[in-house]
Protein backbone atom coordinates (compact mmCIF):
# COMPACT_ATOMS: atom_id res chain seq x y z
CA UNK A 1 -224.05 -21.74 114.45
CA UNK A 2 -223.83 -18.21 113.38
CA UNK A 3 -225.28 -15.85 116.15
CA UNK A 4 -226.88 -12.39 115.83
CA UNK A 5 -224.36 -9.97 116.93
CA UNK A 6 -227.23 -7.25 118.01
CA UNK A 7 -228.62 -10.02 120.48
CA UNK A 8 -227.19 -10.17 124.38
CA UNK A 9 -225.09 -13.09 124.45
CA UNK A 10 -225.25 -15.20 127.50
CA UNK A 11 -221.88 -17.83 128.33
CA UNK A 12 -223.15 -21.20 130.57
CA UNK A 13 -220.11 -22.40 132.35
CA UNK A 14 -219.96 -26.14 134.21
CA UNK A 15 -218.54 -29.08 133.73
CA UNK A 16 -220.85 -31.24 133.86
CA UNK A 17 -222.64 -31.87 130.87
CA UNK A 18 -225.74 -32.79 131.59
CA UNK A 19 -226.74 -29.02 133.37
CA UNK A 20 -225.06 -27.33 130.70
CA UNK A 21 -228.17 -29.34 128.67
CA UNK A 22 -230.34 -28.21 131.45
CA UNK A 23 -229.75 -24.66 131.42
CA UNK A 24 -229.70 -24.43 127.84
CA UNK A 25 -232.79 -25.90 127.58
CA UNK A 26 -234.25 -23.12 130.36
CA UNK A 27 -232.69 -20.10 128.52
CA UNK A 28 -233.59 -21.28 124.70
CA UNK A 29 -235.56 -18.73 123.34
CA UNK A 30 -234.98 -15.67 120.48
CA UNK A 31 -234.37 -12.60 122.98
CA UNK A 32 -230.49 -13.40 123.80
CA UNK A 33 -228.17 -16.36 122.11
CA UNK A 34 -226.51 -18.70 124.37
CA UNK A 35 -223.23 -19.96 124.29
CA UNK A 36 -221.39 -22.98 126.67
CA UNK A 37 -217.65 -23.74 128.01
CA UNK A 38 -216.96 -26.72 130.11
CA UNK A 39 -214.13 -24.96 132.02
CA UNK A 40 -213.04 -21.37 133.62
CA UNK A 41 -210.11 -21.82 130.94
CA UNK A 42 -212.42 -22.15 127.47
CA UNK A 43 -214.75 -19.93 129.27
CA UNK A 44 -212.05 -16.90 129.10
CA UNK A 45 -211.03 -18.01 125.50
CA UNK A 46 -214.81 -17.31 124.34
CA UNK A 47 -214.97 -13.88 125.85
CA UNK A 48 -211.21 -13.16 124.50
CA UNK A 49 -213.22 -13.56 121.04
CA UNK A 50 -216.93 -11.44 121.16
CA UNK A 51 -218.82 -9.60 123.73
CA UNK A 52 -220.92 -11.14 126.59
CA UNK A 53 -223.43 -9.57 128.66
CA UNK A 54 -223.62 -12.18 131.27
CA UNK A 55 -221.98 -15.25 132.06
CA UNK A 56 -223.89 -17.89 134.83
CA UNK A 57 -220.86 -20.43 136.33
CA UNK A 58 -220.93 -23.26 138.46
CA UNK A 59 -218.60 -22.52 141.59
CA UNK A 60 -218.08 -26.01 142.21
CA UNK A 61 -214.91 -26.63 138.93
CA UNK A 62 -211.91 -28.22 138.37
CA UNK A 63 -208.56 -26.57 138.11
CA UNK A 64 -210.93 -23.38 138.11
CA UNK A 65 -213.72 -22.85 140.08
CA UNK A 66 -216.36 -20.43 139.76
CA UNK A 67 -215.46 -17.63 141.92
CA UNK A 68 -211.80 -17.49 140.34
CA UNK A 69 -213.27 -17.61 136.91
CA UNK A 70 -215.92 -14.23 138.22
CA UNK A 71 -212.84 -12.69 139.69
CA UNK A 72 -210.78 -12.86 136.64
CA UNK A 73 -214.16 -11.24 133.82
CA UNK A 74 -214.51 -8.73 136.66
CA UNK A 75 -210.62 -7.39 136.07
CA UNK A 76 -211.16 -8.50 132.45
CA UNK A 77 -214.59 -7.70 131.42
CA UNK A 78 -216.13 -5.57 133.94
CA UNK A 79 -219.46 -4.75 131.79
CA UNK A 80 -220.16 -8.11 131.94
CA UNK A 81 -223.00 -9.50 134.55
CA UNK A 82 -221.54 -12.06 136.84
CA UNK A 83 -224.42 -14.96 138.28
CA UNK A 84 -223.01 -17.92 140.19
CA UNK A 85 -224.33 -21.30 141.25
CA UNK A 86 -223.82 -22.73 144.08
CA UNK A 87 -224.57 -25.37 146.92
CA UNK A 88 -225.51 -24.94 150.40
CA UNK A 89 -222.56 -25.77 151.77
CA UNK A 90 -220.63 -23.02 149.90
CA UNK A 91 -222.59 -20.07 150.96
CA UNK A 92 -220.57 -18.14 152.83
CA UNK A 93 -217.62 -17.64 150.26
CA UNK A 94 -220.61 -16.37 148.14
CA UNK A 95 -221.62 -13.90 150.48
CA UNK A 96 -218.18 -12.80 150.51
CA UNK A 97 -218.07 -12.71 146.84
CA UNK A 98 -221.41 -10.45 146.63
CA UNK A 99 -219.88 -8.12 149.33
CA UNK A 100 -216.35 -7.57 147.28
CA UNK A 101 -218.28 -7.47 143.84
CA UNK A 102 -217.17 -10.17 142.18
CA UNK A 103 -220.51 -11.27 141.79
CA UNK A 104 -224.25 -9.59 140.85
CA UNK A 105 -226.17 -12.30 141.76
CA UNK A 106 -226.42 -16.34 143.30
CA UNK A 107 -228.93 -19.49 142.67
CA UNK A 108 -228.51 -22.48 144.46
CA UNK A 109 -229.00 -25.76 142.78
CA UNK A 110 -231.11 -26.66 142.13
CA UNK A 111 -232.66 -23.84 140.50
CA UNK A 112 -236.18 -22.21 140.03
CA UNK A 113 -236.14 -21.51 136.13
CA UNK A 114 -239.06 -18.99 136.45
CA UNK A 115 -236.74 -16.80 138.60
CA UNK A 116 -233.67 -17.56 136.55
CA UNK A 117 -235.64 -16.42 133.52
CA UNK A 118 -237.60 -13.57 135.49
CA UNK A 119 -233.59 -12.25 136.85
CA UNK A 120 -232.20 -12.67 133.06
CA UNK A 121 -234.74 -10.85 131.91
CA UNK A 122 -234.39 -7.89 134.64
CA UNK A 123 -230.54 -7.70 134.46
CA UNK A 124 -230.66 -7.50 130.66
CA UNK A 125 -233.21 -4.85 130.31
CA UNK A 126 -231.21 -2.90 133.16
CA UNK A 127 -227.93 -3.32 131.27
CA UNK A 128 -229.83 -2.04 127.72
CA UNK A 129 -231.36 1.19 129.06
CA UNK A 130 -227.91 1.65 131.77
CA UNK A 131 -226.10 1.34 127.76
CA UNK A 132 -228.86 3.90 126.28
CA UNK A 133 -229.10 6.48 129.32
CA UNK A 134 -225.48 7.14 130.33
CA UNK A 135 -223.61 9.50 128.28
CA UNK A 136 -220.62 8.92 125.59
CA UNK A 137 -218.29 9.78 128.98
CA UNK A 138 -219.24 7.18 131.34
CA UNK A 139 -218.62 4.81 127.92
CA UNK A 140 -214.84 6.56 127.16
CA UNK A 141 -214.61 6.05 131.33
CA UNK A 142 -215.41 2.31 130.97
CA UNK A 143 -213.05 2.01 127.65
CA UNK A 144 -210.34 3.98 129.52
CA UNK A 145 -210.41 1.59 132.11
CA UNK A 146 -211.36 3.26 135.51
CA UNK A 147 -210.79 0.15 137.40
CA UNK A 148 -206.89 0.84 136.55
CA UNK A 149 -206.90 4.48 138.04
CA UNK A 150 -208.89 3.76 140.78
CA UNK A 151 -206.42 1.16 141.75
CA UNK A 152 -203.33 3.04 141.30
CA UNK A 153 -205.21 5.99 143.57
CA UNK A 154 -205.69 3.08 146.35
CA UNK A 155 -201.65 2.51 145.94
CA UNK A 156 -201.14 6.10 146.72
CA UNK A 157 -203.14 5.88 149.87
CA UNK A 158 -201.53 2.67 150.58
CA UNK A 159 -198.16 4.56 150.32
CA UNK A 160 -199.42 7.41 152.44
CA UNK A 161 -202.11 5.92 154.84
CA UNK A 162 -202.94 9.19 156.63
CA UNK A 163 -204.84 10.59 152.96
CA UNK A 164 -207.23 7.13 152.98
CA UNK A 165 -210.02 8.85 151.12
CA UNK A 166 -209.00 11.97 149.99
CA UNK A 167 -208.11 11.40 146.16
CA UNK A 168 -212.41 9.98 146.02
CA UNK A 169 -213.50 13.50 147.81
CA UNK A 170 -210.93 15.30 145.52
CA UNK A 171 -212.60 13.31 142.61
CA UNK A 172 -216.20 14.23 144.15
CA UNK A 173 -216.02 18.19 144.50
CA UNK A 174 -213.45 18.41 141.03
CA UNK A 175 -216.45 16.64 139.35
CA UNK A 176 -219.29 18.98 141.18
CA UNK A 177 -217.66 22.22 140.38
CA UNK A 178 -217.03 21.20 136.64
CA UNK A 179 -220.78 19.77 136.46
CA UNK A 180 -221.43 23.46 137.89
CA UNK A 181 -219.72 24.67 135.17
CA UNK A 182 -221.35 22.77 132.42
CA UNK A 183 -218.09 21.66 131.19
CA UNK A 184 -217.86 18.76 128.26
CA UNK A 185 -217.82 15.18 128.89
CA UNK A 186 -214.35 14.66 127.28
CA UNK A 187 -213.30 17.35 130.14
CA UNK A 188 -214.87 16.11 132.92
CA UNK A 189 -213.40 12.37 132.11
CA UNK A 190 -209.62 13.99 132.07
CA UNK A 191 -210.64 15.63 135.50
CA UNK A 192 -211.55 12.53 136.86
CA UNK A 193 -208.32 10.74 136.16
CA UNK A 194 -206.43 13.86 137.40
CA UNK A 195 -208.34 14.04 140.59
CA UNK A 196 -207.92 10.48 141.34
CA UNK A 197 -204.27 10.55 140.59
CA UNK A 198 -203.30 14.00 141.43
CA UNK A 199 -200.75 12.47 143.86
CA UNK A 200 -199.20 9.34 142.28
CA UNK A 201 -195.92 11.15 142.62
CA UNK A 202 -196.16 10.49 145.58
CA UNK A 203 -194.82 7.19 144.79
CA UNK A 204 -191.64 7.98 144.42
CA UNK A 205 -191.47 9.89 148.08
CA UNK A 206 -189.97 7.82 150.84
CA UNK A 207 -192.98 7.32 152.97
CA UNK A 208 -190.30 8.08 155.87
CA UNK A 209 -191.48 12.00 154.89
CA UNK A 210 -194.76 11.33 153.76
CA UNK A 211 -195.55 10.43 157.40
CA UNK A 212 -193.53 12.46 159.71
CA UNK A 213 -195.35 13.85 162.81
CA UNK A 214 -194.65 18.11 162.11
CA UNK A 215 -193.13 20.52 160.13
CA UNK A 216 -190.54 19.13 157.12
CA UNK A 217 -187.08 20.80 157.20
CA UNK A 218 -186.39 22.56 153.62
CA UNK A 219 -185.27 19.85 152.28
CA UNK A 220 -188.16 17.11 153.11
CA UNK A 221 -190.47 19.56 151.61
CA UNK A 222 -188.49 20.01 148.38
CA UNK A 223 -188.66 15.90 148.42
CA UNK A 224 -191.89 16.47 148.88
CA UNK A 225 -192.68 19.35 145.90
CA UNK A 226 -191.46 16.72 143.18
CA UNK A 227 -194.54 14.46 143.63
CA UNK A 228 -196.19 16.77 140.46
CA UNK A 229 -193.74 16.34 138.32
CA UNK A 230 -192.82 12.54 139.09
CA UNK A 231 -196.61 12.06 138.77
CA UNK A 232 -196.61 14.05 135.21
CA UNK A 233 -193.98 11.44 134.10
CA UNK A 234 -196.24 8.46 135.37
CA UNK A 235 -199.08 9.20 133.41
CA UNK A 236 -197.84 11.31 130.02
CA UNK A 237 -197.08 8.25 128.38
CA UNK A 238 -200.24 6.71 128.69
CA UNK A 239 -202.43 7.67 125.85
CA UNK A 240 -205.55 8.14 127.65
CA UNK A 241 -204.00 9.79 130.41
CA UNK A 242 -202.11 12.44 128.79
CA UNK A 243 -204.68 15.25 129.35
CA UNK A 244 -205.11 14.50 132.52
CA UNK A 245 -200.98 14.21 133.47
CA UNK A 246 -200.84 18.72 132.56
CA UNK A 247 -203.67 18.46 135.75
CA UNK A 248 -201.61 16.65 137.54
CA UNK A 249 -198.34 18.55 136.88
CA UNK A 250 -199.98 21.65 137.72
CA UNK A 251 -202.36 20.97 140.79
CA UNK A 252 -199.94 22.60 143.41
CA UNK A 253 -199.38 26.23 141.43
CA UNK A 254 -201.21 29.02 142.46
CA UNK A 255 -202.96 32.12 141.08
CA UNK A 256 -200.22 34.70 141.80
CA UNK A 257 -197.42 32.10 140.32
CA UNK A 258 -195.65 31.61 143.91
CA UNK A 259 -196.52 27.66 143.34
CA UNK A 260 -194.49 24.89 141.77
CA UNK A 261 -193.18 23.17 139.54
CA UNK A 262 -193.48 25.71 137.08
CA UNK A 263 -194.69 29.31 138.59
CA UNK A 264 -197.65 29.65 136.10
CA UNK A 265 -200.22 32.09 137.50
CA UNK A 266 -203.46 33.21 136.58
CA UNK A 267 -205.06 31.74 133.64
CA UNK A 268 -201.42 29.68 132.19
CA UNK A 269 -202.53 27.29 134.27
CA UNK A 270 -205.10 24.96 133.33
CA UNK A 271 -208.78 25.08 134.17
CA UNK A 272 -208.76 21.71 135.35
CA UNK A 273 -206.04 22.29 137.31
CA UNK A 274 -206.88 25.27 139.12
CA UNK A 275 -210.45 22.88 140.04
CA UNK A 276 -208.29 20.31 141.95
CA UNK A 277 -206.27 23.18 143.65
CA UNK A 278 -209.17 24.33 145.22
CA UNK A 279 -210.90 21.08 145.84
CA UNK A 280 -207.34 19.32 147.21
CA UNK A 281 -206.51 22.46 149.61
CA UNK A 282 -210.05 21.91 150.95
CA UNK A 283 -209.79 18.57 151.43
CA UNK A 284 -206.80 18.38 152.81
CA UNK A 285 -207.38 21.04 155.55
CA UNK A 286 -210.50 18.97 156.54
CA UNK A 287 -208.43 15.57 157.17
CA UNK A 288 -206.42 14.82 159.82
CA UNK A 289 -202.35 14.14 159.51
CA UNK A 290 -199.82 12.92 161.07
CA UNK A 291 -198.82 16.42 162.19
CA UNK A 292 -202.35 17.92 163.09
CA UNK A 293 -205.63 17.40 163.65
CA UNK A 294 -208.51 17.67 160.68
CA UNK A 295 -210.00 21.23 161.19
CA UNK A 296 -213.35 21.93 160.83
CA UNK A 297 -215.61 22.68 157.70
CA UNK A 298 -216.02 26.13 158.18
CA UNK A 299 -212.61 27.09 159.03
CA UNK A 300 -211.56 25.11 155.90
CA UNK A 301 -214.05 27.56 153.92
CA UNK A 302 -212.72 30.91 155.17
CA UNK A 303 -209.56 30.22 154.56
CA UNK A 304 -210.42 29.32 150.59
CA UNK A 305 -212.40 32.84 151.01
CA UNK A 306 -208.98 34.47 152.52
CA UNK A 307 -206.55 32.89 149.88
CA UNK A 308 -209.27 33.84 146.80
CA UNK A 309 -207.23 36.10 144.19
CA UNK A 310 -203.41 34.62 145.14
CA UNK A 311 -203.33 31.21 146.60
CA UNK A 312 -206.50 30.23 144.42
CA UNK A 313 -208.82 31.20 140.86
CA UNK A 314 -211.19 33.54 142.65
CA UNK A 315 -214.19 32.17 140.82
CA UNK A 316 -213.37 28.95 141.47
CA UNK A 317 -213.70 30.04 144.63
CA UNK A 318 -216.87 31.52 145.12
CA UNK A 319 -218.42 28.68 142.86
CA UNK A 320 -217.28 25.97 145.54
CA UNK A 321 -218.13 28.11 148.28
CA UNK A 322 -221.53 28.60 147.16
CA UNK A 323 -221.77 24.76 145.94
CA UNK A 324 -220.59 23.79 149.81
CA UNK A 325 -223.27 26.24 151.19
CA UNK A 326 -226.20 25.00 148.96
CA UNK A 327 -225.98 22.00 150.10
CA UNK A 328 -225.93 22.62 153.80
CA UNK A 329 -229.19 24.42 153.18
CA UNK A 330 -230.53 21.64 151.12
CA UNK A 331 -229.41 18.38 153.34
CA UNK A 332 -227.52 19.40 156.27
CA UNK A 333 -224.74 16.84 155.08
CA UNK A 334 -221.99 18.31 156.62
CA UNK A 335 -223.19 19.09 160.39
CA UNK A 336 -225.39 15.95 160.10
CA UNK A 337 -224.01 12.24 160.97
CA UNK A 338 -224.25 9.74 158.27
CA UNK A 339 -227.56 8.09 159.76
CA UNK A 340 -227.72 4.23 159.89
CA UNK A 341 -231.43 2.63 160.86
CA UNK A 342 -230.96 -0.25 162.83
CA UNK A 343 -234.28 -2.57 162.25
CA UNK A 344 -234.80 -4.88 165.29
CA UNK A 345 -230.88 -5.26 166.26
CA UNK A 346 -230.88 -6.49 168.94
CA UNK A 347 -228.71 -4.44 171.74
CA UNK A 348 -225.74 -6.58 172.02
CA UNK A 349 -225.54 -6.71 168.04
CA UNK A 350 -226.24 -2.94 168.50
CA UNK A 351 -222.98 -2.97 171.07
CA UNK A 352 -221.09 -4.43 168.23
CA UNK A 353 -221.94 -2.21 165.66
CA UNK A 354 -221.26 0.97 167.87
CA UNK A 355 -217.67 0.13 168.87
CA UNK A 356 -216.84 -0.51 165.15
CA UNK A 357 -218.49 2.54 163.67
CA UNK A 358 -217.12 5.63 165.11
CA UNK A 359 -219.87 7.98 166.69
CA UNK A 360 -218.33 11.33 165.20
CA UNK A 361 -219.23 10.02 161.60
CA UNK A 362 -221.84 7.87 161.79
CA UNK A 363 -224.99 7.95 163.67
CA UNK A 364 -226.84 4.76 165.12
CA UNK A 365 -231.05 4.73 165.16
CA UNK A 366 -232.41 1.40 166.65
CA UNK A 367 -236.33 0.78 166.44
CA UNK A 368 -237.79 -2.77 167.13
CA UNK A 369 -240.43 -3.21 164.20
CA UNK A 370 -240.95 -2.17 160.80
CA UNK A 371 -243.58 0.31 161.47
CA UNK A 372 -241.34 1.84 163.51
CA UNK A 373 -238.55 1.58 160.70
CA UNK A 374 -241.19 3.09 157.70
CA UNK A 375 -241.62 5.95 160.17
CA UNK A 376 -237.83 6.88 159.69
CA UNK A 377 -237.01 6.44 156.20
CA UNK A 378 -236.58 9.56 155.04
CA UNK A 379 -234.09 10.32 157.55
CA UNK A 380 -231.95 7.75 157.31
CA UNK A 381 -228.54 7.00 154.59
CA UNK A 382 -228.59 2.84 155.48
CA UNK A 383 -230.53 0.57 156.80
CA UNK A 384 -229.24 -2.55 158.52
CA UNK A 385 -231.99 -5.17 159.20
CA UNK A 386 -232.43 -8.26 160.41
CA UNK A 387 -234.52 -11.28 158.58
CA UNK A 388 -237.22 -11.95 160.99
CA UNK A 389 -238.68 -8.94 162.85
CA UNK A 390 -242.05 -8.79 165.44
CA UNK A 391 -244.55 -7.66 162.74
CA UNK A 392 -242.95 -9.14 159.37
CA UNK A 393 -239.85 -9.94 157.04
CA UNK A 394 -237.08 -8.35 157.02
CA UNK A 395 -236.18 -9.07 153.29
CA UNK A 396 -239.79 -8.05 152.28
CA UNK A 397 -239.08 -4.85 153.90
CA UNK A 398 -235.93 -4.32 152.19
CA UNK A 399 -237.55 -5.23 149.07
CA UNK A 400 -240.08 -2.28 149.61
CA UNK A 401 -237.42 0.17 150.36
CA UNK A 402 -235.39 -0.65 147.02
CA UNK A 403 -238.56 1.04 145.35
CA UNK A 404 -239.49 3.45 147.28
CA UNK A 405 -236.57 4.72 148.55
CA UNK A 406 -233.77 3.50 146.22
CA UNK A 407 -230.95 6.31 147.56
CA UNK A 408 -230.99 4.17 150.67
CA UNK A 409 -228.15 1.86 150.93
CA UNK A 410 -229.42 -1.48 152.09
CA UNK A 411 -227.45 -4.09 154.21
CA UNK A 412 -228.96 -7.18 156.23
CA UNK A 413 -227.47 -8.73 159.40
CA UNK A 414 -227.36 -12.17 159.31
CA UNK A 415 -226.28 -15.26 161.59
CA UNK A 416 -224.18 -18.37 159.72
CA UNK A 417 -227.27 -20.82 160.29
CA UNK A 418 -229.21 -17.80 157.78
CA UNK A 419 -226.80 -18.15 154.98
CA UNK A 420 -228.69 -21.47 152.94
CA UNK A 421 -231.68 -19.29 152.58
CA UNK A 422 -230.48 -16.24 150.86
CA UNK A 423 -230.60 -16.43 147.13
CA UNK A 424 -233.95 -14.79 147.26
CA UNK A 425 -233.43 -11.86 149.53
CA UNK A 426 -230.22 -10.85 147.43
CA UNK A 427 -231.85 -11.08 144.40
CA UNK A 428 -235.30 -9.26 145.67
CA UNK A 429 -234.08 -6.71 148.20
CA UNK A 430 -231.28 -5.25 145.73
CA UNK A 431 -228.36 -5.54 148.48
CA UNK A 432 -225.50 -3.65 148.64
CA UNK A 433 -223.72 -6.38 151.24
CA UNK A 434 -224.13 -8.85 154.19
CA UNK A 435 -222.61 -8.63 157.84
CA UNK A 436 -222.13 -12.06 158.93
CA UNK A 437 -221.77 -12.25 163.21
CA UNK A 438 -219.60 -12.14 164.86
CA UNK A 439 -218.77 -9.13 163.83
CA UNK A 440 -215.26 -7.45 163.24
CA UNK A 441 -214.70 -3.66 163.73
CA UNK A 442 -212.15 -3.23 161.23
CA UNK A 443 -214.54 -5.54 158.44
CA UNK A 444 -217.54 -3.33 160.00
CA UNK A 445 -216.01 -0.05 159.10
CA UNK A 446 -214.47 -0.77 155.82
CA UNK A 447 -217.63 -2.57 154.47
CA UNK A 448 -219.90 0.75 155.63
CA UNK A 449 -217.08 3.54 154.67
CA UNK A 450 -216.94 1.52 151.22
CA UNK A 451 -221.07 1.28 150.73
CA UNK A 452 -221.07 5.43 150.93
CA UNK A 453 -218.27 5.38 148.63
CA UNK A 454 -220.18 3.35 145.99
CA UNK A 455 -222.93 5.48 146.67
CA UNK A 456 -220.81 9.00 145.96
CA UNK A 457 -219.56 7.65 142.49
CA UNK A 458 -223.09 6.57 141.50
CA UNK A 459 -224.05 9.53 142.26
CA UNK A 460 -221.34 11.71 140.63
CA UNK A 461 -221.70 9.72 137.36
CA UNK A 462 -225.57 9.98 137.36
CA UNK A 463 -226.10 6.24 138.03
């Protein structure tokens, strides 16, 4: 059959016949075309061959089930909406599924076709106007591959575990002084790739000196100064990377041409460049290493201020001093905790959450009811809520928050018995993740530090 190419394309995936028949049946129609495999294998062959927009598999396959087949067009294919179904009894490696990303969405068999059709119908318009509304960089970003960089950056911190988060917040105030600027799109993509891999060099330091506890001897630290240069050679001979690699080479010169690799000063060295200076130094002084403690915000600030003119561009200066400053006035974010709204938690679930979450960065608010939550909402960064509270649902409640207050990342806290009843709260509420008890501090923080970090890029890239 010869399909429209302008239409969505949607890929059925089971093995068993007979629902392939089924679904097709549910999805015939003239606003998408429809397309079937009988395995993860002829699935991947199809998409090898033409777009898809989304693909709806059956979890429960042979030689590949569901989840491996969703894990494999997220690496491959990552524009292209992921819906599983599933039984009861296989709920919780959904859940885990939703909370690592591999999948948008879940029905359980069997399923409602006027929600099926009514979710189609949602995620498809979303995709369309996401396609119209953002910008010929986010589309050279998604060409370019960010999944790639952003996993080399997580090898760097891997390599050097005391910088866990500091090539994102590089990334973050590169991309907020450039947007300050009004620089191009083309620029701000190369600054994004530079920020995120400013320090790949660091690969090929032993992490013996990456991780010593005080000063390095002269020749540690000249071990230490290649990392700009090695990192230069990583990424110059990859096409898309090569205006980004000069960034990279140059991040640790300075203004008065005392830096290295190559003692450029002033205006020799690139405008991108001289952005991550500034927005690394900062960083860095405000995160802790093995040899010293993290010092504080505005110490971190005058000493930009002090080092303006040699160290540092002084405009680029004053611009990120002023950005910094705005937005103290405007939110308070950085003498503030990030504020989490616990909705009828009850206290030992509350105990749980408080030794996993560390109380200098986060803050805990518990409140019994949901007119007690509604009352906080425009304080709060996340809510964590339970299903069933004194005076209503929990899931409705979420529900109302995804329109009202979208910004709000949204997270319920669940019990195993709750898992065989979730399909619609996922696919209503708009959630970000689950916490299954009994809760594990480690799985607690990572899951919470990661939500704020999906949150920051969205944000950054106008999402």
């Amino acid at each position: 059959m010869e399909l429209d190419n302008q239409r969505p394309v949607i890929l059925l995936v089971d093995d068993e016949e007979m629902v392939l028949n089924a679904l097709s049946r549910v999805l015939a129609n003239s606003e998408w075309d429809v397309l079937v495999a009988d395995s993860g294998a002829q699935a991947l062959e199809i998409m090898a061959r033409r777009p898809i927009a989304l693909i709806i598999s059956d979890q429960r396959m042979p030689e590949m089930n569901g989840l491996e087949l969703l894990n494999a067009v997220k690496k491959e294919y990552p524009d292209t909406v992921r819906i599983i179904m599933t039984g009861y009894a296989e709920m919780d490696v959904v859940v885990k599924a939703i909370n690592q990303g591999e999948v948008y969405r879940f029905f359980t068999k069997p399923w409602n076709s006027s929600e099926l059709l009514e979710t189609i119908r949602e995620v498809l318009q979303k995709q369309s106007e996401s396609y119209g509304r953002i910008s010929s960089y986010s589309d050279q970003l998604a060409r370019a591959n960010l999944e790639t960089v952003m996993a080399l950056a997580e090898a760097i911190e891997l390599k050097d575990h005391y910088t866990k988060g500091h090539c994102s917040r590089v990334r973050d105030y590169s991309l907020r002084m450039a947007m300050a600027l009004n620089l191009s799109e083309d620029f701000c993509r190369d600054l994004v790739y530079a920020s995120l891999l400013h320090d790949c060099g660091k690969i090929g330091v032993s992490e013996t000196i990456l991780n010593i506890n005080g000063p390095l001897n002269d020749e540690q630290y000249r071990e230490v100064q290649r990392h700009p240069v090695l990192g230069f050679e990583i990424t110059c001979k990859i096409d898309y990377l090569r205006p980004a690699s000069i960034i990279i080479r140059q991040h640790h010169e300075r203004w008065d041409g005392a830096g290295y690799p190559d003692h450029l000063q002033a205006l020799e060295i690139s405008l991108g460049a001289r952005i991550v200076a500034v927005a690394d130094s900062f960083d860095a002084m405000t995160s802790s290493r093995p040899y010293r403690r993290a010092f504080d915000f505005k110490y971190a600030i005058q000493e930009l201020l002090d080092n303006r003119g040699s160290q540092f561009d002084p405009e680029l200066v004053d611009l990120f001093v002023s950005l910094l400053e705005q937005e103290v006035k405007e939110s308070e974010k950085f003498k503030d905790h990030l504020r989490l709204l616990l909705v009828g938690v009850t206290p030992e679930k509350i105990a749980e959450l408080e030794n996993s979450l560390p109380a200098a960065r986060y803050e805990l608010i518990a409140v019994d009811s949901l007119a007690q939550a509604r009352a906080r909402l425009d304080e709060v960064d996340m809510i964590i809520c339970v299903l069933q509270l004194v005076d209503g649902e929990g899931a409705a409640f979420l529900a109302d928050c995804r329109q009202l207050h979208p910004q709000i990342i949204r997270i319920m806290l669940i019990e195993r018995q709750d898992m065989e009843n979730l399909a619609e709260t996922v696919n209503n509420a708009g959630l970000y993740a689950f916490m299954i008890r009994p809760l594990r501090p480690a799985e607690v923080q990572a899951l919470v530090e990661n939500a704020f970090e999906w949150r920051r890029m969205a944000q950054a890239l106008h999402l």
